[in-house]
N, C-alpha and C. Protein backbone atom coordinates (compact mmCIF):
# COMPACT_ATOMS: atom_id res chain seq x y z
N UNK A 1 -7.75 -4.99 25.97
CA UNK A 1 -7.96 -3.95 24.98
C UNK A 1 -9.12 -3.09 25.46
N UNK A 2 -8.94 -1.61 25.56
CA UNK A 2 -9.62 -0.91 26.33
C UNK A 2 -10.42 -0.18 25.01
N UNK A 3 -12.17 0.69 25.24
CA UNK A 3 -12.48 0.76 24.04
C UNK A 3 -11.53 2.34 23.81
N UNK A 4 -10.81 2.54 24.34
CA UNK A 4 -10.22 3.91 23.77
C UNK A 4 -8.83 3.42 22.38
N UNK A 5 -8.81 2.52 22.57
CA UNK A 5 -7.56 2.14 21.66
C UNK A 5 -8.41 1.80 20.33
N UNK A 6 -9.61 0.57 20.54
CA UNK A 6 -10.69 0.56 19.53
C UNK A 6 -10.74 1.61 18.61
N UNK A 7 -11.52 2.72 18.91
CA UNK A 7 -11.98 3.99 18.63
C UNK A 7 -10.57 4.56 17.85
N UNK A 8 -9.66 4.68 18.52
CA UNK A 8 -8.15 5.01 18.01
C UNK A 8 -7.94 4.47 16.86
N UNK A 9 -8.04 3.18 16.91
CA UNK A 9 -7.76 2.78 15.35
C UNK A 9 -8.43 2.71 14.40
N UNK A 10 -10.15 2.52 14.89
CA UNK A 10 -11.21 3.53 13.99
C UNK A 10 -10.48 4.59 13.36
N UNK A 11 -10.69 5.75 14.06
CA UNK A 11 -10.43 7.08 13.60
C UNK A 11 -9.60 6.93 13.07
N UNK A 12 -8.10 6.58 13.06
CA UNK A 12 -7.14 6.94 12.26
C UNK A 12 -7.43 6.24 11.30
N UNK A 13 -8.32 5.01 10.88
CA UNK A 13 -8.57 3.93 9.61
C UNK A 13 -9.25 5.01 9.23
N UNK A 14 -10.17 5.19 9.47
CA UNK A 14 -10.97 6.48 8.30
C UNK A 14 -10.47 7.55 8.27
N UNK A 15 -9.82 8.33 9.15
CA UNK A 15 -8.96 9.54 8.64
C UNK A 15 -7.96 9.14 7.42
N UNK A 16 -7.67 8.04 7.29
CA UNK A 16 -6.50 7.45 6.28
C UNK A 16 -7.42 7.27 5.00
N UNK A 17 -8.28 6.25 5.32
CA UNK A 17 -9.64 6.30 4.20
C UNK A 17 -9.85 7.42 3.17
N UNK A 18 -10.67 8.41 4.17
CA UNK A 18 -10.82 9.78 3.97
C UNK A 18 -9.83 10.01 2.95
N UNK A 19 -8.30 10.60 3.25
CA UNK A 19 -7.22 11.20 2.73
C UNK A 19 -6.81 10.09 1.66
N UNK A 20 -6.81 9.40 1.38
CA UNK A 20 -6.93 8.19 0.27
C UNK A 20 -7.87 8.84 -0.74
N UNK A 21 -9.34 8.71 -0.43
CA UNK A 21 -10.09 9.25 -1.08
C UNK A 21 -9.94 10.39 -1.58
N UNK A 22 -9.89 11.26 -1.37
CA UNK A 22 -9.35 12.96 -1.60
C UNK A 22 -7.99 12.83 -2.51
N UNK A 23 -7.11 12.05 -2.35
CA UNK A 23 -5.64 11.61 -3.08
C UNK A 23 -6.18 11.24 -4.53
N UNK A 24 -7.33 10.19 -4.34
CA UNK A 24 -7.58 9.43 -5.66
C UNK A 24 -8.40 10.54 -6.30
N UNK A 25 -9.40 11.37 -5.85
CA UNK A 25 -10.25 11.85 -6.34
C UNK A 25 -9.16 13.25 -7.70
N UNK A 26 -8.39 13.71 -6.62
CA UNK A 26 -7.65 14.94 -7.17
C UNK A 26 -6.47 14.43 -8.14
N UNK A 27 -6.05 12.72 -7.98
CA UNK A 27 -5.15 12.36 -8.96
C UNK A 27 -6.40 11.88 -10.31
N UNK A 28 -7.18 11.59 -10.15
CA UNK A 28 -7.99 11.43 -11.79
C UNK A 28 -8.96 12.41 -12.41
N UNK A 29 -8.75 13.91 -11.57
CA UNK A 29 -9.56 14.93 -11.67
C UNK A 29 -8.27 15.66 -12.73
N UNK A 30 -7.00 15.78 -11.76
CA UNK A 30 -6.02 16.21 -12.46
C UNK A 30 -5.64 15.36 -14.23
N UNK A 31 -5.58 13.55 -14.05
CA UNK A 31 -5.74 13.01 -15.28
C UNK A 31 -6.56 12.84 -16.53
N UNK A 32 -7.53 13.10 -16.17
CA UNK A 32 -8.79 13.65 -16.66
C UNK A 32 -9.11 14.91 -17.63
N UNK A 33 -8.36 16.17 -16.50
CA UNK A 33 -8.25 17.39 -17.08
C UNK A 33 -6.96 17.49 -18.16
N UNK A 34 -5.90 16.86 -17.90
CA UNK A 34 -4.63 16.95 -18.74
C UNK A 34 -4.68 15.93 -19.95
N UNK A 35 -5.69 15.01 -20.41
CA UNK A 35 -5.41 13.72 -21.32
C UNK A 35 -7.28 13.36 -21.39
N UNK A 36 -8.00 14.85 -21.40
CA UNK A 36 -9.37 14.04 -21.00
C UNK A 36 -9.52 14.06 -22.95
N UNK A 37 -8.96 14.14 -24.29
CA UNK A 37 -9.51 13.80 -25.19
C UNK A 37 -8.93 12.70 -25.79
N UNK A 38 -7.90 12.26 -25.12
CA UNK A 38 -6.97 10.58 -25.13
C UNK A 38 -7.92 9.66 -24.38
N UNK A 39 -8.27 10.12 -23.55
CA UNK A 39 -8.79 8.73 -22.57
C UNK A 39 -10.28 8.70 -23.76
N UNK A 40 -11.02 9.76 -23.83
CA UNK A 40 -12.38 9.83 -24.79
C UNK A 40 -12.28 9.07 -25.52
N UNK A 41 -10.70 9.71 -26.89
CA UNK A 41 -10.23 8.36 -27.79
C UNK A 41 -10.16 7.00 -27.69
N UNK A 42 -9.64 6.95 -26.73
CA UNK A 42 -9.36 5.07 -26.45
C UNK A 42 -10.48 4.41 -25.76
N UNK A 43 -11.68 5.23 -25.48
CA UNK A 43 -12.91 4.63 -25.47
C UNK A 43 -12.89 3.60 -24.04
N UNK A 44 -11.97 4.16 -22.94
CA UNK A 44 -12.11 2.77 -21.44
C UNK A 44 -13.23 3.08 -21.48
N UNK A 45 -13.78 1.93 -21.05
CA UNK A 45 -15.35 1.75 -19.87
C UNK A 45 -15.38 1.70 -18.88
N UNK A 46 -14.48 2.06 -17.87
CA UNK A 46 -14.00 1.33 -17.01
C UNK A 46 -15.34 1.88 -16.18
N UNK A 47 -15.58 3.11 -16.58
CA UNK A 47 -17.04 3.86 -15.98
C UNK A 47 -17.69 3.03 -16.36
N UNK A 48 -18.27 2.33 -17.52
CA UNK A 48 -19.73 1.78 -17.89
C UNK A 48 -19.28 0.01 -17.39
N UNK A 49 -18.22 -0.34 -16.94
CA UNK A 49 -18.39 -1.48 -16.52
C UNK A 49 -18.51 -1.19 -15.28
N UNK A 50 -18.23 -0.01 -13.96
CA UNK A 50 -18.69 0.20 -12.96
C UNK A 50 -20.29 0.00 -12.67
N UNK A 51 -20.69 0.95 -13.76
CA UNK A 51 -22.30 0.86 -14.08
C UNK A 51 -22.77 -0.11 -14.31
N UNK A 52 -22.56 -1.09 -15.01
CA UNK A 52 -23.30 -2.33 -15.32
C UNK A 52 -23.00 -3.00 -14.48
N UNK A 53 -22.42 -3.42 -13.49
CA UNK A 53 -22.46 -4.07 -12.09
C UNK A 53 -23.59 -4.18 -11.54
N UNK A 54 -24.03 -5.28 -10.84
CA UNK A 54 -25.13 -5.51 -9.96
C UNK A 54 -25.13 -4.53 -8.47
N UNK A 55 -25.37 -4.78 -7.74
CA UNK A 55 -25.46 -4.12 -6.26
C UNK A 55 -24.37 -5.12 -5.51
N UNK A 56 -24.60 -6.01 -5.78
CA UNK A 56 -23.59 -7.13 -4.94
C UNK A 56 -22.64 -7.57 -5.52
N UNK A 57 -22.19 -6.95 -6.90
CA UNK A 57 -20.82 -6.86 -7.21
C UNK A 57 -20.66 -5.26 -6.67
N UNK A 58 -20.69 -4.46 -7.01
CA UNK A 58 -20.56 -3.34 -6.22
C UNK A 58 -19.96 -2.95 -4.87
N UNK A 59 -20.91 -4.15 -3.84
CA UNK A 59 -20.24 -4.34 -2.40
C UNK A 59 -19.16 -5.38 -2.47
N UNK A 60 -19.42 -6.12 -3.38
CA UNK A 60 -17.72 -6.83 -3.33
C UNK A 60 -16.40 -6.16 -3.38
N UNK A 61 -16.45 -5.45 -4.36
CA UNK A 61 -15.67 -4.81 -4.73
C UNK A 61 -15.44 -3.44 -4.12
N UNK A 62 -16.23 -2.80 -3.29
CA UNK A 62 -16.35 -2.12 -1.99
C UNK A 62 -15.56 -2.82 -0.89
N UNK A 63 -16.04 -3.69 -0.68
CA UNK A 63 -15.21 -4.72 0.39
C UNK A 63 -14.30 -4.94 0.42
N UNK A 64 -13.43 -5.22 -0.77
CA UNK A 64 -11.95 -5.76 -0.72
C UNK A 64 -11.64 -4.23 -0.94
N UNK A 65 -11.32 -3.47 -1.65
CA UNK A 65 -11.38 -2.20 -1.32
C UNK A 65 -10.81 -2.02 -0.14
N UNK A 66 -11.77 -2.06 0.70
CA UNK A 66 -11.67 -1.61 2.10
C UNK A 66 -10.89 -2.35 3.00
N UNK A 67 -10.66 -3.29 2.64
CA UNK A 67 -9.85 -4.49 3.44
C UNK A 67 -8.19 -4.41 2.51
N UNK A 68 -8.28 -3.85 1.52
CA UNK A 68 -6.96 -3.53 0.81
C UNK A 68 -6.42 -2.26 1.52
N UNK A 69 -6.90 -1.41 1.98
CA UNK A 69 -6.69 -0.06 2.43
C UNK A 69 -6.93 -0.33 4.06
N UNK A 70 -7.58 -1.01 4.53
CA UNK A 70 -7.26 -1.09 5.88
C UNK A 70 -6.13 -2.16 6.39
N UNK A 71 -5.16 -2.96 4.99
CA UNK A 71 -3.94 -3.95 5.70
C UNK A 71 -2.57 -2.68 4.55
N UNK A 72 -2.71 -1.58 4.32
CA UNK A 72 -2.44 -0.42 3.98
C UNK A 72 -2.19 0.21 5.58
N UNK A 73 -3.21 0.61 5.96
CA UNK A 73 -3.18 1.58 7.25
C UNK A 73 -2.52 0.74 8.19
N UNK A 74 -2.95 -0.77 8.64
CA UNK A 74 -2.17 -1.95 9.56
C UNK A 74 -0.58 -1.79 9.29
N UNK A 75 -0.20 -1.57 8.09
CA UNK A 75 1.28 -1.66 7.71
C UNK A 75 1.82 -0.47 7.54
N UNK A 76 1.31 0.35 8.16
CA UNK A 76 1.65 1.77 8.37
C UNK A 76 1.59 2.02 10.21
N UNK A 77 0.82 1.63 10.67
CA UNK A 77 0.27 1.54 12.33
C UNK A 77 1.27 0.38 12.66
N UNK A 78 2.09 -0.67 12.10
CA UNK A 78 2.13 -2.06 12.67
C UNK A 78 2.83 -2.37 13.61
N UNK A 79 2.92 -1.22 14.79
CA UNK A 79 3.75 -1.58 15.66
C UNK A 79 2.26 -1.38 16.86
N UNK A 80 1.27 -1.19 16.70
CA UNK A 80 0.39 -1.34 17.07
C UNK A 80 -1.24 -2.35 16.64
N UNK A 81 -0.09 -3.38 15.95
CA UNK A 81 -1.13 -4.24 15.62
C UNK A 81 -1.81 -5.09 16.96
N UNK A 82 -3.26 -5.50 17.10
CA UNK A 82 -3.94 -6.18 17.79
C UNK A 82 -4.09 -7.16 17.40
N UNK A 83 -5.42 -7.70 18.51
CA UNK A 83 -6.37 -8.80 17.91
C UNK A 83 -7.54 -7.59 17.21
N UNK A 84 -8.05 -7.01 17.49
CA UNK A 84 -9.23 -6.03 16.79
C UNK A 84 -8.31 -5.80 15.15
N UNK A 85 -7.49 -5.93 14.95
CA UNK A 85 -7.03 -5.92 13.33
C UNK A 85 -7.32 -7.05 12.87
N UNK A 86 -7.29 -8.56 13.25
CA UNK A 86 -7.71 -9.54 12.76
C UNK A 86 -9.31 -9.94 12.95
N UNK A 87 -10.02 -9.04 13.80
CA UNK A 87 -11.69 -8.96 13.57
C UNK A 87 -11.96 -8.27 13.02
N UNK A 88 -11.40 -7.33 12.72
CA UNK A 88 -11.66 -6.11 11.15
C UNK A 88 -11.54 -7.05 10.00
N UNK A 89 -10.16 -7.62 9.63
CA UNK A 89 -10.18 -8.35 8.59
C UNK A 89 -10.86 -9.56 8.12
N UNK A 90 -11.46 -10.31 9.72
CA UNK A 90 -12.10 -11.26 9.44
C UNK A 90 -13.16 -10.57 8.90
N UNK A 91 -13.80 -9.66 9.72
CA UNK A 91 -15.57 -8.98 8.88
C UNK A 91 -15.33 -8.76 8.11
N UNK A 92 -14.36 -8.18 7.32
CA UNK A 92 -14.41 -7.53 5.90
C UNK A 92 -14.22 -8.71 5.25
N UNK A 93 -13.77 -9.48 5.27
CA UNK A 93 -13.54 -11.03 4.60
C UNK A 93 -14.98 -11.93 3.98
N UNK A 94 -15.55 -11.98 5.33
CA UNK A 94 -16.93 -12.15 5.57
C UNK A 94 -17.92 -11.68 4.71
N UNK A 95 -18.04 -10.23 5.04
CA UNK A 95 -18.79 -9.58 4.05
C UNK A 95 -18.69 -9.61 2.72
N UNK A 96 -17.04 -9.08 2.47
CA UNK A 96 -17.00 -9.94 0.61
C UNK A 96 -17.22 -11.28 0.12
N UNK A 97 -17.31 -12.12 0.94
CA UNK A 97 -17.77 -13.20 0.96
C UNK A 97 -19.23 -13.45 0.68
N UNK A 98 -19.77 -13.29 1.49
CA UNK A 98 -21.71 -13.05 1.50
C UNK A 98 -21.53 -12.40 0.01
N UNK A 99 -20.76 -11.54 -0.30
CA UNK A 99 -21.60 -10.04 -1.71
C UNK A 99 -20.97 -11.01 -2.87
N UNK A 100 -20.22 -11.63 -2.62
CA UNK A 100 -19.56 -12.26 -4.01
C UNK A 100 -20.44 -13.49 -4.28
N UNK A 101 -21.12 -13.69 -3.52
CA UNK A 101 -21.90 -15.12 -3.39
C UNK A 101 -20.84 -16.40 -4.09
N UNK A 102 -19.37 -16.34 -3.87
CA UNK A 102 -18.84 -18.07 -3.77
C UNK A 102 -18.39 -18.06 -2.66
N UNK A 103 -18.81 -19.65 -2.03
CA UNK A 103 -18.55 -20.11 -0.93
C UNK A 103 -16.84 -20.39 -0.77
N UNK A 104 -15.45 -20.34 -2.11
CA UNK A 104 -14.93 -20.79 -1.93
C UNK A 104 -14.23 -19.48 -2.01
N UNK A 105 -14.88 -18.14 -1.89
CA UNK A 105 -14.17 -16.87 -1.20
C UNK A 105 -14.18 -17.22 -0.57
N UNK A 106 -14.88 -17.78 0.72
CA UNK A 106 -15.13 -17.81 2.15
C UNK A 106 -13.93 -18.47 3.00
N UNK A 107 -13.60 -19.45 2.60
CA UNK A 107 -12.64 -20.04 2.97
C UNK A 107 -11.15 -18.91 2.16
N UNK A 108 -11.08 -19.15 1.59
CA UNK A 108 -9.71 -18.38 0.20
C UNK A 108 -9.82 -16.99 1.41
N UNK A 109 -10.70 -16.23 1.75
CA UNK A 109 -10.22 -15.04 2.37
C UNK A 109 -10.06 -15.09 4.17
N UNK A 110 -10.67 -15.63 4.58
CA UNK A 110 -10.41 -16.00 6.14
C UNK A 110 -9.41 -16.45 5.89
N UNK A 111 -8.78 -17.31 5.26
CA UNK A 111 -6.92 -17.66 5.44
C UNK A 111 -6.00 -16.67 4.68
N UNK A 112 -6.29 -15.95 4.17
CA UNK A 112 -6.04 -14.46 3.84
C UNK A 112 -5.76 -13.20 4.77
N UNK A 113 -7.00 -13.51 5.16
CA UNK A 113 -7.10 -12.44 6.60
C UNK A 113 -6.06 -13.28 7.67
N UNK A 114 -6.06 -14.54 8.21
CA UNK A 114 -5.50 -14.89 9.03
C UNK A 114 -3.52 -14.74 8.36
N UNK A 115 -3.36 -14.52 7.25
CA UNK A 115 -2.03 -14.64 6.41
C UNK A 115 -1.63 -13.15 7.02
N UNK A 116 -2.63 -12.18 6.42
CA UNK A 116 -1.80 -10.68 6.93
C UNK A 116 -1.71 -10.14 8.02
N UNK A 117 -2.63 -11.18 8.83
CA UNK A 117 -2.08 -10.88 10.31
C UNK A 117 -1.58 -11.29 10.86
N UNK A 118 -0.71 -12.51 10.80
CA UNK A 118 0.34 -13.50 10.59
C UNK A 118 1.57 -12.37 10.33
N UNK A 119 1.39 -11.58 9.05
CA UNK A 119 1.98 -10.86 8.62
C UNK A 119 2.98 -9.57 9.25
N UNK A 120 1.37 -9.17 9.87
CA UNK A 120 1.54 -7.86 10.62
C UNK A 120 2.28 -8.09 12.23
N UNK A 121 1.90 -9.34 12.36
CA UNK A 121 2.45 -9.74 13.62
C UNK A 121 3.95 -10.01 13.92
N UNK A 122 4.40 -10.31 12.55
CA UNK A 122 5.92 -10.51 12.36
C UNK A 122 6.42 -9.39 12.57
N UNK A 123 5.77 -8.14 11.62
CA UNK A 123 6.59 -6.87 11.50
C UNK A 123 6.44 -6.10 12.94
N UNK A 124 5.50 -6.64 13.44
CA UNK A 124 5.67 -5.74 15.35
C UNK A 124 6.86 -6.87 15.91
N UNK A 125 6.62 -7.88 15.35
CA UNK A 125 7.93 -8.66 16.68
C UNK A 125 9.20 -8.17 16.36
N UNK A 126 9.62 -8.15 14.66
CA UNK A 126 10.53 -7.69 14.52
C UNK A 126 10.81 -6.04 14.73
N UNK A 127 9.76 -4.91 14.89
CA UNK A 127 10.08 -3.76 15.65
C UNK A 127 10.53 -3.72 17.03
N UNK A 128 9.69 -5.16 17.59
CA UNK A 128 10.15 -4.89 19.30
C UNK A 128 11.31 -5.67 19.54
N UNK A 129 11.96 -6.52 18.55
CA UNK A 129 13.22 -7.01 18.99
C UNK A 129 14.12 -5.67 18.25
N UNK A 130 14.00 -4.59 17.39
CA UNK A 130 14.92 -3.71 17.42
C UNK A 130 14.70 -3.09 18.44
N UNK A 131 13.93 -2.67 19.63
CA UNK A 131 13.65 -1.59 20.49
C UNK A 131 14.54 -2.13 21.44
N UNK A 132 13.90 -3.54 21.72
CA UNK A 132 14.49 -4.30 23.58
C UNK A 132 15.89 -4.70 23.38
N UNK A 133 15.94 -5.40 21.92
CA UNK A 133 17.88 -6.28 21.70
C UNK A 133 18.70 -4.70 20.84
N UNK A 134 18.68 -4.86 19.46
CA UNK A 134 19.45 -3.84 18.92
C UNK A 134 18.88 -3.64 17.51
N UNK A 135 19.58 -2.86 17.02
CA UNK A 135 19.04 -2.69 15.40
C UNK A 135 20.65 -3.33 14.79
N UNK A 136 20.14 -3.96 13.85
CA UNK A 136 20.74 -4.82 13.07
C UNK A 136 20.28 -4.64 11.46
N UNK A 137 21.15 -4.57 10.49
CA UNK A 137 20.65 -4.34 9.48
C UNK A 137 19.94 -5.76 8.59
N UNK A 138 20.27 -6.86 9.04
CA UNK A 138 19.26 -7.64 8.13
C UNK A 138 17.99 -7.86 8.85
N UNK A 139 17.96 -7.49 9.93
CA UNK A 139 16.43 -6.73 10.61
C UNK A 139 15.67 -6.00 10.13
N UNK A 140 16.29 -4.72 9.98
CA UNK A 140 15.51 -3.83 9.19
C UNK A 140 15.31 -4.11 7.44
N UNK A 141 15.86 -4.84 6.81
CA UNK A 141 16.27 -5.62 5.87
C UNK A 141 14.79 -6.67 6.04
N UNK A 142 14.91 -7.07 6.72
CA UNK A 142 13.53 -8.33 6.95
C UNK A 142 12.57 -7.64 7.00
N UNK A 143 12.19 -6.75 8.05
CA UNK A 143 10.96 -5.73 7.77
C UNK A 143 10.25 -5.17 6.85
N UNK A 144 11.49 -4.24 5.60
CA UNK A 144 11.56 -3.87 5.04
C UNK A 144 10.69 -5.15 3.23
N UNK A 145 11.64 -6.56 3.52
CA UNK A 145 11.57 -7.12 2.98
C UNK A 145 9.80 -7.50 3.08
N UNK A 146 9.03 -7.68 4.55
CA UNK A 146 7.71 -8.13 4.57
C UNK A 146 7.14 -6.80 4.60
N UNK A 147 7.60 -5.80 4.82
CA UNK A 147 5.91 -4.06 3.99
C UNK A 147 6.28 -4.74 2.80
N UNK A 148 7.00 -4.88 1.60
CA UNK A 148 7.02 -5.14 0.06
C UNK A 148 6.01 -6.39 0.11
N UNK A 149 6.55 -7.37 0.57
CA UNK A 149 5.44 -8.72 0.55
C UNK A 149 4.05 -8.70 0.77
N UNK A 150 4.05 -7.78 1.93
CA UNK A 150 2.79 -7.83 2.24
C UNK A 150 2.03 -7.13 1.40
N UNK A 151 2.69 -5.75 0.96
CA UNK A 151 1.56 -4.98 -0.16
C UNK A 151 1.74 -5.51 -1.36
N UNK A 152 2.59 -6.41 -1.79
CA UNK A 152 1.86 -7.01 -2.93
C UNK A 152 1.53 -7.97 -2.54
N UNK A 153 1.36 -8.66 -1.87
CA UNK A 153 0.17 -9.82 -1.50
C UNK A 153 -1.56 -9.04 -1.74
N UNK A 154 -1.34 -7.91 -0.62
CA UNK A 154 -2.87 -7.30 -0.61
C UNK A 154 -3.35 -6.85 -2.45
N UNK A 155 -2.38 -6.31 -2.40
CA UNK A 155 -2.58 -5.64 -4.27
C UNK A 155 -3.03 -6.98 -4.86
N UNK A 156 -1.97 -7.55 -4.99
CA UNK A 156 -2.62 -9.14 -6.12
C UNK A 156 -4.25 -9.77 -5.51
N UNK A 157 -4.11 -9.72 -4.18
CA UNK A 157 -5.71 -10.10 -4.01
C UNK A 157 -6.18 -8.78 -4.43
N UNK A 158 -6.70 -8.17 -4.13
CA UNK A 158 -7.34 -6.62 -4.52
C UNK A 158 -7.51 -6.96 -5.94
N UNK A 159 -6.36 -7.03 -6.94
CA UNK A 159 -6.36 -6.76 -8.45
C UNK A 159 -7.16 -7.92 -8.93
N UNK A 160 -6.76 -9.54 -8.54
CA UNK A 160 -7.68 -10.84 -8.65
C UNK A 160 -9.01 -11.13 -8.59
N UNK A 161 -9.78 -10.15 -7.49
CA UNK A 161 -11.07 -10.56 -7.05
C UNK A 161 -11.86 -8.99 -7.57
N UNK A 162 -10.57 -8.21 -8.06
CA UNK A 162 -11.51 -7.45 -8.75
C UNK A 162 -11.65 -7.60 -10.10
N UNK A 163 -10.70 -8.38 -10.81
CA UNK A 163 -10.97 -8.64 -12.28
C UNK A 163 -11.99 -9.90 -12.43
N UNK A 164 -12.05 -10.83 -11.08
CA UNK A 164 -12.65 -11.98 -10.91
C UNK A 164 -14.64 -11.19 -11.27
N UNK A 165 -14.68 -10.28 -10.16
CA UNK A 165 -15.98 -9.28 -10.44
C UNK A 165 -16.53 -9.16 -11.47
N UNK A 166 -15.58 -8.72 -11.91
CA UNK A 166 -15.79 -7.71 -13.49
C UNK A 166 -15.87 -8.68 -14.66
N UNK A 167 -15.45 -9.52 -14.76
CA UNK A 167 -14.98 -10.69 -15.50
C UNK A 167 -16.16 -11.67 -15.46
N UNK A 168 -17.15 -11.73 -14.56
CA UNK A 168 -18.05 -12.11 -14.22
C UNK A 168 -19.86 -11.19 -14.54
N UNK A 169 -19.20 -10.41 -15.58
CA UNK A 169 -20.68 -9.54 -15.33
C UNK A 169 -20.79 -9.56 -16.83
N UNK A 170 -22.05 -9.44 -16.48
CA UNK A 170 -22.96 -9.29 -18.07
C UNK A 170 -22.75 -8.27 -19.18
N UNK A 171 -21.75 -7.25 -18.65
CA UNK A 171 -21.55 -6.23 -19.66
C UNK A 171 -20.20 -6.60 -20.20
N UNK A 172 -19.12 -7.04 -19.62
CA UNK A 172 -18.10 -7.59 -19.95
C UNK A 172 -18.25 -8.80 -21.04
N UNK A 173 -18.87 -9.46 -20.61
CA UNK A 173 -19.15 -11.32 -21.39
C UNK A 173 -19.65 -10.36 -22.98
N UNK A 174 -20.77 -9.24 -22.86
CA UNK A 174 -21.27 -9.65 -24.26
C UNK A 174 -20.78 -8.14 -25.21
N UNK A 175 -19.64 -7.76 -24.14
CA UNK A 175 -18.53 -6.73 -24.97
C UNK A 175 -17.63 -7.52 -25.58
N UNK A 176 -16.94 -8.83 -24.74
CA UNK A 176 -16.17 -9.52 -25.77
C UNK A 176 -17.03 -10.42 -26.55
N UNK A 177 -18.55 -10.85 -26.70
CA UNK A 177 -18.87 -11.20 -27.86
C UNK A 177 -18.72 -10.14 -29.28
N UNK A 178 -19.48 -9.28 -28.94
CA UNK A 178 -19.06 -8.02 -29.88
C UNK A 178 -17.79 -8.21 -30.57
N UNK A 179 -16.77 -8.15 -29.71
CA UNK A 179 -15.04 -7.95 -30.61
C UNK A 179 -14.60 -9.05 -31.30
């Protein structure tokens, strides 16, 4: 692995990032502007439970984030999956690990990370046996079948360890004392 391929999948991970960002920003700018005295009404917090977060829930939830959107970009790239995709996912694993402070993320996401690249590795073998043998439709059928698996695998972790976060913080616990 030469560092020009590195760099390659840098750039296109944050050019994807980037345009993600800009997607989300202009889809709740637009929801906002069309339903902004409904959302007022129904009173979400979803802002003031952002806010009441610590710093290291913050990077947790930064982290998987980022590791949700970079096995996003992997399953979009995956006929160019590496080993540098499974040291991306291990660090990002890592790091939410350290910010979440449980040790039994630590383990739960390194076999996570090692699952979607397990994952990703299937969907390149099965691209290069359509290239070298033939295309076959319960091939593309199988492929087809693991992008669905795999993004809801990433989503359900993503959605889990972010309600796990949130669910865990001091503004949440003594909003449902209140109700």
């Amino acid at each position: 692995m030469n560092y020009r391929n590195i760099i390659n999948i840098f750039f296109h991970f944050i050019l994807f990032f980037v345009i993600f960002i800009i997607v989300l920003e202009l889809f709740f700018y637009a929801v906002i502007k069309r339903h902004g005295n409904d959302i007022r009404g129904r009173k979400l917090h979803v802002y003031g439970v952002l806010l009441e977060l610590d710093n290291w829930s913050i990077f947790a939830i930064a982290a998987i984030l980022v590791r949700f959107l970079f096995t996003m970009y992997s399953l979009l790239d995956a006929k160019a999956v590496s080993i540098i995709h499974l040291i991306v996912l291990l660090i990002i694993s890592v790091v939410f690990a350290i910010s979440s402070k449980r040790v039994r993320n630590f383990f739960v996401e390194v076999a996570s990370s090692f699952a979607v690249y397990f994952g990703l590795i299937c969907i390149k073998l099965l691209f290069g046996y359509m290239v070298d043998v033939r295309v076959e439709w319960y091939i593309i059928l199988g492929i087809g079948l693991l992008y669905l698996f795999m993004f809801c695998y990433a989503l359900f972790f993503l959605l889990r360890e972010v309600n796990s976060i949130v669910s865990n913080s001091e503004y949440v616990r003594s909003g449902r004392d209140e109700d």
